[in-house]
N, C-alpha and C. Protein backbone atom coordinates (compact mmCIF):
# COMPACT_ATOMS: atom_id res chain seq x y z
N UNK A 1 7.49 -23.45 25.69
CA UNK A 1 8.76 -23.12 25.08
C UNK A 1 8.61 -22.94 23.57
N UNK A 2 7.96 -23.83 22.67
CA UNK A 2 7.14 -23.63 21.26
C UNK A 2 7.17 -22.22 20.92
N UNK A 3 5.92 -21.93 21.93
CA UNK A 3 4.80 -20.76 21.89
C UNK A 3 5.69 -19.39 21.53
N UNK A 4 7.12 -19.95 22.38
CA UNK A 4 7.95 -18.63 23.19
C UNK A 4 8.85 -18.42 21.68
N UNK A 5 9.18 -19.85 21.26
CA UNK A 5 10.42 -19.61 20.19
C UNK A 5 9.60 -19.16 18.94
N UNK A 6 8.41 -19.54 18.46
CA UNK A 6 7.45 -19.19 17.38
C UNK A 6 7.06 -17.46 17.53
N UNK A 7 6.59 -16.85 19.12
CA UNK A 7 7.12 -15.59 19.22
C UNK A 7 8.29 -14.90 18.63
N UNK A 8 9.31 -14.81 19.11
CA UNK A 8 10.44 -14.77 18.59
C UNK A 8 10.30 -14.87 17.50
N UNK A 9 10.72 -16.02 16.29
CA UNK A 9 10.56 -15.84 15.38
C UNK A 9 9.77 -14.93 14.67
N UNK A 10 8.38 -14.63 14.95
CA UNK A 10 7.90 -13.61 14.33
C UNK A 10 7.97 -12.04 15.14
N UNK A 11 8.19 -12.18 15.95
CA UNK A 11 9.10 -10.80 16.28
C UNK A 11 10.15 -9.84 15.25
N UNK A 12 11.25 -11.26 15.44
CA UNK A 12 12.50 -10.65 14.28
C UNK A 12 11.90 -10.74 13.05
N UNK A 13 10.95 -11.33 12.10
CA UNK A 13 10.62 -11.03 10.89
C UNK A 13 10.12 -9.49 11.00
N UNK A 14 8.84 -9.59 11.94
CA UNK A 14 8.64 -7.88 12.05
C UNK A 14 9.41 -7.24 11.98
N UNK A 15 10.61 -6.78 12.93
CA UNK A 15 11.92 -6.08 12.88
C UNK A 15 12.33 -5.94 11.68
N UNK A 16 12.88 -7.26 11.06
CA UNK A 16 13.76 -6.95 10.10
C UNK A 16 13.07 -6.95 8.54
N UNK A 17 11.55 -6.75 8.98
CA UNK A 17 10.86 -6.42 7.55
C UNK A 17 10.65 -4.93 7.65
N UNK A 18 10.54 -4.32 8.95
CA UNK A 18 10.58 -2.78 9.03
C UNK A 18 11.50 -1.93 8.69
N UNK A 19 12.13 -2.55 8.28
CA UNK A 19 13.72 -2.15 7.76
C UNK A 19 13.92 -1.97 6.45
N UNK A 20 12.46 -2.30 6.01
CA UNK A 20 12.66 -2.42 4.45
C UNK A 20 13.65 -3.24 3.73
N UNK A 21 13.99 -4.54 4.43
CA UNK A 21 14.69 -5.57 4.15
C UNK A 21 14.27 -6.61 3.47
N UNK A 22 15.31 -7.70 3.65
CA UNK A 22 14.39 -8.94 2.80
C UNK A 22 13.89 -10.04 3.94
N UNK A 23 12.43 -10.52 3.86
CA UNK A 23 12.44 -11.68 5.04
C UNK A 23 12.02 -12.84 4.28
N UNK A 24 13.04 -14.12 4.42
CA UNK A 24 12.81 -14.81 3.40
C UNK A 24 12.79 -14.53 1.96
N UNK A 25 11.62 -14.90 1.09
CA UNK A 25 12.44 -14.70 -0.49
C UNK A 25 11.11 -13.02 -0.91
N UNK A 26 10.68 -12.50 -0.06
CA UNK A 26 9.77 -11.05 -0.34
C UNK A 26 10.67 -10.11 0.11
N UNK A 27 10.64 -9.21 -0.56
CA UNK A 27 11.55 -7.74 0.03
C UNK A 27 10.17 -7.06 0.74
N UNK A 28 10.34 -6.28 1.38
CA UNK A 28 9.28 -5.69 1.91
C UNK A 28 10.00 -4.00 1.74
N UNK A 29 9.06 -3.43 1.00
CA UNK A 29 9.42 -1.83 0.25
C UNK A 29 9.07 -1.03 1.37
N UNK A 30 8.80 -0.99 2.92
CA UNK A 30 8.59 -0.28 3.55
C UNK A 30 8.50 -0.51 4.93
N UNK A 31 8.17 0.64 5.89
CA UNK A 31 7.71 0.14 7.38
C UNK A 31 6.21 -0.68 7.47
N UNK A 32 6.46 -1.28 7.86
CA UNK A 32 5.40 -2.41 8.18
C UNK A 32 4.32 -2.04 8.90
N UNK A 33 3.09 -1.70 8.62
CA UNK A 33 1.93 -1.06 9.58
C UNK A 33 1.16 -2.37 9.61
N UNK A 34 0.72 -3.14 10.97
CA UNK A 34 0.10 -3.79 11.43
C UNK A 34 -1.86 -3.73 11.54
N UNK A 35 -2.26 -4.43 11.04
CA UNK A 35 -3.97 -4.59 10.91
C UNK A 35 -4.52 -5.09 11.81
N UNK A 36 -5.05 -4.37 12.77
CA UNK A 36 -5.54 -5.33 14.21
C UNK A 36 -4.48 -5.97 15.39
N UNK A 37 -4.64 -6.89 15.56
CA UNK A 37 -4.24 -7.49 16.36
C UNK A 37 -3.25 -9.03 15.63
N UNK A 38 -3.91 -9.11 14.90
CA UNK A 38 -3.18 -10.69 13.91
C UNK A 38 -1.73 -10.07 13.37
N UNK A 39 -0.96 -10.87 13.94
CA UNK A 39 0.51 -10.05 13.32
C UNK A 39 1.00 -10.19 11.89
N UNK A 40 0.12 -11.40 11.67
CA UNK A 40 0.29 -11.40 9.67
C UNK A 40 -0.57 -11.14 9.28
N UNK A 41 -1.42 -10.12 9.37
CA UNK A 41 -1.69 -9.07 8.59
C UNK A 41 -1.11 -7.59 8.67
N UNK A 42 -0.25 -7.62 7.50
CA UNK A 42 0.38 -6.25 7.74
C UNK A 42 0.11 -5.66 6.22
N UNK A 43 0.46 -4.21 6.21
CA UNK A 43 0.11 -3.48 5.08
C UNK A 43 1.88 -2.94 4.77
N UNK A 44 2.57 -2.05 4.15
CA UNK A 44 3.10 -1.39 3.98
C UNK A 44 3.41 -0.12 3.39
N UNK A 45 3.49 1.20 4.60
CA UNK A 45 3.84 2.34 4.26
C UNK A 45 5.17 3.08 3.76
N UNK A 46 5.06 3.21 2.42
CA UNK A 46 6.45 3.63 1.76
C UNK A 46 6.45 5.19 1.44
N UNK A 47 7.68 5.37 1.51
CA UNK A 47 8.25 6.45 1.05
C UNK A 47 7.78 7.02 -0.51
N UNK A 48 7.53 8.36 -0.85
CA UNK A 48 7.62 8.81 -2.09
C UNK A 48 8.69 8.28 -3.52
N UNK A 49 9.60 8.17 -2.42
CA UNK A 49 11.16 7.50 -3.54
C UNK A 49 10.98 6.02 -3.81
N UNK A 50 10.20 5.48 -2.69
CA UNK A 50 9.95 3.78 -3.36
C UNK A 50 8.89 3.85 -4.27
N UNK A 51 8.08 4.79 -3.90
CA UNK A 51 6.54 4.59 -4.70
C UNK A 51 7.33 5.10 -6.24
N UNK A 52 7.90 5.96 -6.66
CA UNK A 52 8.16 6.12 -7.87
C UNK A 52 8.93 4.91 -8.63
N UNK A 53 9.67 4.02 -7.91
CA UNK A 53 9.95 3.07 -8.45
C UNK A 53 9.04 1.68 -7.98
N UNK A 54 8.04 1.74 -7.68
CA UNK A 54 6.37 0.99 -7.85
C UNK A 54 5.66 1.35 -9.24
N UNK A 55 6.12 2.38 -9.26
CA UNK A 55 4.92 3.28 -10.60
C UNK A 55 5.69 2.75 -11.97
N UNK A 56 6.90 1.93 -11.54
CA UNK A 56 7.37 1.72 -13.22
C UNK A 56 7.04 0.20 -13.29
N UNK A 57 6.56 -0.66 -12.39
CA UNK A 57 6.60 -1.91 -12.04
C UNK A 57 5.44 -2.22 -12.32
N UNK A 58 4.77 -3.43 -12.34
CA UNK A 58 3.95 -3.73 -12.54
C UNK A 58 2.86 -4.01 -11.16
N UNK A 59 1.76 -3.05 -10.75
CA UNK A 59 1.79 -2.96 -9.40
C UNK A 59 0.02 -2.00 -10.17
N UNK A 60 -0.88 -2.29 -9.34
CA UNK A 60 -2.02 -2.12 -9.59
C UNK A 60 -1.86 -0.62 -8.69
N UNK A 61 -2.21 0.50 -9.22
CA UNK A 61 -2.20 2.19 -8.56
C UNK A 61 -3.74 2.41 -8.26
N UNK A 62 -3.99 2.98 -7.30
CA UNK A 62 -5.51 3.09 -6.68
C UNK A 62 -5.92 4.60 -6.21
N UNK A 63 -6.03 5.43 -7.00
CA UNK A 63 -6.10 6.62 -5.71
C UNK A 63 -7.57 6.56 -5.07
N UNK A 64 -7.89 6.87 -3.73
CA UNK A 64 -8.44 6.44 -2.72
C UNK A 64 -9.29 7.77 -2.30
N UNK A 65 -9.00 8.75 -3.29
CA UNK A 65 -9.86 9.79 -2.69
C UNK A 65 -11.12 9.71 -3.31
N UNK A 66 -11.95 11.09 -2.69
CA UNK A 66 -13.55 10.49 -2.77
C UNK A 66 -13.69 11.71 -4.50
N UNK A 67 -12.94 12.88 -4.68
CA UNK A 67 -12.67 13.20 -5.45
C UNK A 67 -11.08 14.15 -6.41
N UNK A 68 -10.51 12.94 -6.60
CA UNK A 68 -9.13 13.11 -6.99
C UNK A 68 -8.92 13.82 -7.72
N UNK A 69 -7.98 15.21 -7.48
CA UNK A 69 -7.88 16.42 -8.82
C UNK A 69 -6.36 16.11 -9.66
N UNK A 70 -5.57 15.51 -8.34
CA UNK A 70 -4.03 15.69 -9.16
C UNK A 70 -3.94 14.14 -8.79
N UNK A 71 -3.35 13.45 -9.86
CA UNK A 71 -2.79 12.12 -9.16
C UNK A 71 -1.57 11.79 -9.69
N UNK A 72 -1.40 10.26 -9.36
CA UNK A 72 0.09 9.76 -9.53
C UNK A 72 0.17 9.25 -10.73
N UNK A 73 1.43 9.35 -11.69
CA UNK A 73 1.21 8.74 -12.89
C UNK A 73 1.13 7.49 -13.03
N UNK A 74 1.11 6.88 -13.64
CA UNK A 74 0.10 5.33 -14.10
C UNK A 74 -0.53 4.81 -12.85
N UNK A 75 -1.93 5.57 -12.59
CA UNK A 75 -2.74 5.32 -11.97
C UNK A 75 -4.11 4.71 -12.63
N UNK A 76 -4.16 3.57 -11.89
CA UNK A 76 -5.01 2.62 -12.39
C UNK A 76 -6.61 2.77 -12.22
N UNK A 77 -6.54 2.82 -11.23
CA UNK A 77 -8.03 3.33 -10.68
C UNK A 77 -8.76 3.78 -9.69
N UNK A 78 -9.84 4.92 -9.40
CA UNK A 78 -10.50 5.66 -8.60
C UNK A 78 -11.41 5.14 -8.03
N UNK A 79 -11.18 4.94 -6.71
CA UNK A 79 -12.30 3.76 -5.86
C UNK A 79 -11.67 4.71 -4.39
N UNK A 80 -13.22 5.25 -4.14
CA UNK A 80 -13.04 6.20 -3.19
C UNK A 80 -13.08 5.30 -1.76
N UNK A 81 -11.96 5.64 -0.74
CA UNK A 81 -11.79 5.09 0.34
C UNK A 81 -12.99 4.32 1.22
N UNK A 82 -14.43 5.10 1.50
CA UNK A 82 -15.39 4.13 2.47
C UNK A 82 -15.75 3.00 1.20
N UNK A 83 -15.33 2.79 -0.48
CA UNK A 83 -15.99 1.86 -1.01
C UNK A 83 -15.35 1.16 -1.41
N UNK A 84 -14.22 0.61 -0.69
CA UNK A 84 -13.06 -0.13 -0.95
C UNK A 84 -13.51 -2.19 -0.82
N UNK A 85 -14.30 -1.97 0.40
CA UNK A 85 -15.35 -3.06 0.74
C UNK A 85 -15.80 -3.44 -0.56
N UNK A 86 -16.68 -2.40 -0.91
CA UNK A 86 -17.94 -2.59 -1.61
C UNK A 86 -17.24 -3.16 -3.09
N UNK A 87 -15.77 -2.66 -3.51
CA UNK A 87 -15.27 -2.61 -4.86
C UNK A 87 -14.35 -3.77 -5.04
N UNK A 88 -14.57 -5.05 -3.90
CA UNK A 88 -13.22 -6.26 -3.69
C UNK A 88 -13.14 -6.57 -5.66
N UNK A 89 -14.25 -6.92 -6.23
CA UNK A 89 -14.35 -7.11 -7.91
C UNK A 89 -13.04 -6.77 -8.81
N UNK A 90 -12.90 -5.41 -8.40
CA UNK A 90 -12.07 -4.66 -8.82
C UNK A 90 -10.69 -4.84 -9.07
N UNK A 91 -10.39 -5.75 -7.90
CA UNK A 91 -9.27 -5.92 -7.11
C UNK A 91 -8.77 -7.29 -7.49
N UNK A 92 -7.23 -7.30 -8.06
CA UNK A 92 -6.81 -8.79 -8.92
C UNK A 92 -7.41 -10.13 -8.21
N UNK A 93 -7.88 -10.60 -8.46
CA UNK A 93 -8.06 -11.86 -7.81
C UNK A 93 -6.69 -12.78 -7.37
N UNK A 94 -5.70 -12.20 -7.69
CA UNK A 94 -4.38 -12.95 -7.29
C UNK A 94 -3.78 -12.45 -5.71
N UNK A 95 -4.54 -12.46 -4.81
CA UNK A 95 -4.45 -11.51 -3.56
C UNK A 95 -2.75 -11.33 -3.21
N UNK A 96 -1.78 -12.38 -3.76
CA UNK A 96 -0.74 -11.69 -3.37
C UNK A 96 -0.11 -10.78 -4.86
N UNK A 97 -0.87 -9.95 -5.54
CA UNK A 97 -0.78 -9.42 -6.57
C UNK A 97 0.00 -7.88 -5.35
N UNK A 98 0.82 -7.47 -6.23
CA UNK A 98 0.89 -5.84 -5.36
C UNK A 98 -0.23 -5.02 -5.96
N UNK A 99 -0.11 -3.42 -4.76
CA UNK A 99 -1.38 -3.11 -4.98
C UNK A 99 -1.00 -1.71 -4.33
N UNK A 100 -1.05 -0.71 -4.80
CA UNK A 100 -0.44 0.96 -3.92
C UNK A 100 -1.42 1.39 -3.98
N UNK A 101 -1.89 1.89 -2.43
CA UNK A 101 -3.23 2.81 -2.86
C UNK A 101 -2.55 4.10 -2.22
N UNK A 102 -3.44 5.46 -2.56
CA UNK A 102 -2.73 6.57 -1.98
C UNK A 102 -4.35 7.73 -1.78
N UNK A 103 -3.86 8.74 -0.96
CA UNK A 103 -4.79 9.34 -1.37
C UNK A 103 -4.09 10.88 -1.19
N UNK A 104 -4.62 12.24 -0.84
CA UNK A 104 -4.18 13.44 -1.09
C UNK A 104 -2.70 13.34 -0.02
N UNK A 105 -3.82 13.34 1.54
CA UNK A 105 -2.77 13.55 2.39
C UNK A 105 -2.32 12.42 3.30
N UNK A 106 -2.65 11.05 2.86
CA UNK A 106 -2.37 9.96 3.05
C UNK A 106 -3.12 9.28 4.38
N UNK A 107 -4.68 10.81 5.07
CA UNK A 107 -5.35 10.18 6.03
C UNK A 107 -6.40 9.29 5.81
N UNK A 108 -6.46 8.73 4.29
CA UNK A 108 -7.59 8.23 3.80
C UNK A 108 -6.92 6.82 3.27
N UNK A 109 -5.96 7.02 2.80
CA UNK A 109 -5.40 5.60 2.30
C UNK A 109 -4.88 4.49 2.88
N UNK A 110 -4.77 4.58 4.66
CA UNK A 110 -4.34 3.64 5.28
C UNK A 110 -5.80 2.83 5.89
N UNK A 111 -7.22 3.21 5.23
CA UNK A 111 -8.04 3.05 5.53
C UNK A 111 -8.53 1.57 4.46
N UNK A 112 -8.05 2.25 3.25
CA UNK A 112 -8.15 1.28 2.17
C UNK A 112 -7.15 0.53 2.29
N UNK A 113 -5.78 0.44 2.23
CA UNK A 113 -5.16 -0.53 2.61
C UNK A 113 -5.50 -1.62 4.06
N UNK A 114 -5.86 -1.24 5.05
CA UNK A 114 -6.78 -2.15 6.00
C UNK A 114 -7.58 -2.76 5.45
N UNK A 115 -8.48 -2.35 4.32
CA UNK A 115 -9.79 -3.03 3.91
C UNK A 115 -9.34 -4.09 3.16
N UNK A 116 -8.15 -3.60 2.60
CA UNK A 116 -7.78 -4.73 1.36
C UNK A 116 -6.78 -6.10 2.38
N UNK A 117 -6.23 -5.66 2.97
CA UNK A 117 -5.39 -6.32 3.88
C UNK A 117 -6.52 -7.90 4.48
N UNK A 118 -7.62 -6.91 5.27
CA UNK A 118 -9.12 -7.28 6.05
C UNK A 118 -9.44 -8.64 4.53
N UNK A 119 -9.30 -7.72 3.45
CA UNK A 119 -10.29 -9.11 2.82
C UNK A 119 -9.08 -9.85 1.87
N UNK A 120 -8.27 -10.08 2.91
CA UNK A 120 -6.83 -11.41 1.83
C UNK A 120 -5.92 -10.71 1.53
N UNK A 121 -5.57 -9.43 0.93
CA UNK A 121 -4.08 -8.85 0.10
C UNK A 121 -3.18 -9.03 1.04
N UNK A 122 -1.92 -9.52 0.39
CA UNK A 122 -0.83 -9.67 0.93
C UNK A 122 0.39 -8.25 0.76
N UNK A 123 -0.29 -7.80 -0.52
CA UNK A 123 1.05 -7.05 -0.70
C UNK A 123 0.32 -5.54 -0.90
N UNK A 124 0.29 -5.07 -0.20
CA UNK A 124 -0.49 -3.56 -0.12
C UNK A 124 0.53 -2.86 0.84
N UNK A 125 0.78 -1.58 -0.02
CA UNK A 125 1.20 -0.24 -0.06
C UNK A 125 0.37 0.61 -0.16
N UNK A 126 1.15 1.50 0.98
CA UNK A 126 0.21 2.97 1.06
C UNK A 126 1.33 4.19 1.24
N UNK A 127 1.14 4.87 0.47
CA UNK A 127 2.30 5.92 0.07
C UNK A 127 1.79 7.20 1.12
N UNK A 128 3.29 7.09 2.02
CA UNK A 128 3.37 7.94 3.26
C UNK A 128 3.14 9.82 2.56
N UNK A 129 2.26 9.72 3.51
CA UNK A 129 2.22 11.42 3.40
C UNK A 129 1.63 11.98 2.18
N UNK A 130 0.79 10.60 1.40
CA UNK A 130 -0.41 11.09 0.05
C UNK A 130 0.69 11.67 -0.82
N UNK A 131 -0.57 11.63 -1.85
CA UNK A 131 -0.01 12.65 -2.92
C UNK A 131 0.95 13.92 -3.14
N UNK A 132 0.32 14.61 -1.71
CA UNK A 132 0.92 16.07 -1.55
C UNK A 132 2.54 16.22 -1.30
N UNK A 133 2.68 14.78 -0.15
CA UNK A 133 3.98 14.81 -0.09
C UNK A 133 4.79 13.94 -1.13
N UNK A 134 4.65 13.21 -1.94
CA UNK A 134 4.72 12.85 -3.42
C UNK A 134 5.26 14.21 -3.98
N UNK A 135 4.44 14.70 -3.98
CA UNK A 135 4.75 16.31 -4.93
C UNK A 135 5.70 17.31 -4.57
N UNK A 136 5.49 17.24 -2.78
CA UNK A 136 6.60 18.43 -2.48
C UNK A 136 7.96 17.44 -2.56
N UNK A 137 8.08 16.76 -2.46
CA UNK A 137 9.63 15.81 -2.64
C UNK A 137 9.88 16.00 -4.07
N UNK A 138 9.49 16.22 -4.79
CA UNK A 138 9.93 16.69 -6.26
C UNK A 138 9.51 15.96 -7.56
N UNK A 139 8.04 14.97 -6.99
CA UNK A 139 7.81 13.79 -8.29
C UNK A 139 6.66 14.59 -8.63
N UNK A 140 6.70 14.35 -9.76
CA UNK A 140 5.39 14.74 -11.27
C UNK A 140 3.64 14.38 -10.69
N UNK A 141 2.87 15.31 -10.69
CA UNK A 141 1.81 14.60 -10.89
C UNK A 141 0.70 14.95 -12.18
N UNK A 142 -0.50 14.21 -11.97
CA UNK A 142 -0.82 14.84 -13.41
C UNK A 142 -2.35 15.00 -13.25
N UNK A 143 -3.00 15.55 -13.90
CA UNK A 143 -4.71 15.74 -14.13
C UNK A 143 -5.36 14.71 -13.69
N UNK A 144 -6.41 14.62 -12.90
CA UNK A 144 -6.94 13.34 -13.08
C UNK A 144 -7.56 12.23 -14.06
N UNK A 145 -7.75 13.92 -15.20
CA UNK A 145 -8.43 12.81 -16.07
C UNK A 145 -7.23 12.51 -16.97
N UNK A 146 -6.14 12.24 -16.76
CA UNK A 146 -4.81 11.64 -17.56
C UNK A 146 -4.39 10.07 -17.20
N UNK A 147 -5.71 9.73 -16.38
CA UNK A 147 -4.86 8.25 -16.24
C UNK A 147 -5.17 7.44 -16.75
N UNK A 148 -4.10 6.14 -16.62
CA UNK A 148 -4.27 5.27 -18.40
C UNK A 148 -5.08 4.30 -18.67
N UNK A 149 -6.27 4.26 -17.55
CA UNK A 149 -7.09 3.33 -18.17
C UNK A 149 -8.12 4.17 -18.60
């Protein structure tokens, strides 16, 4: 009976964090994409319209491609998707730090968000539909070599 009500309970958190709601005292900025099989590990895939209000926040930006021509503004840093493993250093040591990674067409960035998820992050975003769809929705992008670190 435990087993059954502790189900439940994390059932409806799933639900009502997919909702882009609040569960407990975290808002969760998106649909909830699941890592494996462990139900608390989840990542989150947001919309273009949340990610622009990520980009004014204080939130570590990652683009994820292997060579990035246009990216998102205040983008932090270029750590190409298979070396996401290899680059944990990189990565705040405060694992529930937020953290948006993205890449062109967004088939590369749910790869890096798994990895980061895989080694501790709690709060990882991956911006639905990459860059490209970023752009056709009507937000700014800029040179690669314009970003601010």
């Amino acid at each position: 009976m435990k087993k059954a009500l502790i189900g439940v309970v994390v059932l409806l958190s799933l639900i009502l964090s997919s909702c882009g709601g609040v569960v407990g005292t975290i808002e969760t900025p998106g649909d909830v994409v699941q890592v494996g099989s462990d139900s608390t590990k989840v990542y989150y895939e947001i919309t273009p319209a949340k990610c622009a209000d990520y980009l004014a926040k204080d939130c570590l930006v990652v683009a994820v491609d292997s060579v990035p021509s246009m990216i998102l503004p205040n983008t932090d840093l270029f750590i190409s998707y298979p070396t996401v493993k290899d680059n944990m250093s990189q990565f705040p040591s405060d694992k529930n730090s937020p953290i948006l990674v993205y890449c062109t067409s967004g088939e590369y960035s749910h790869i890096a968000a798994e990895a980061l998820v895989e080694n501790g992050y709690t709060y990882v975003m991956e911006l639905k539909g990459g860059s490209f769809y970023y752009s056709r929705q009507g937000y700014a992008l800029a040179p690669a070599n314009s970003n601010k670190s």
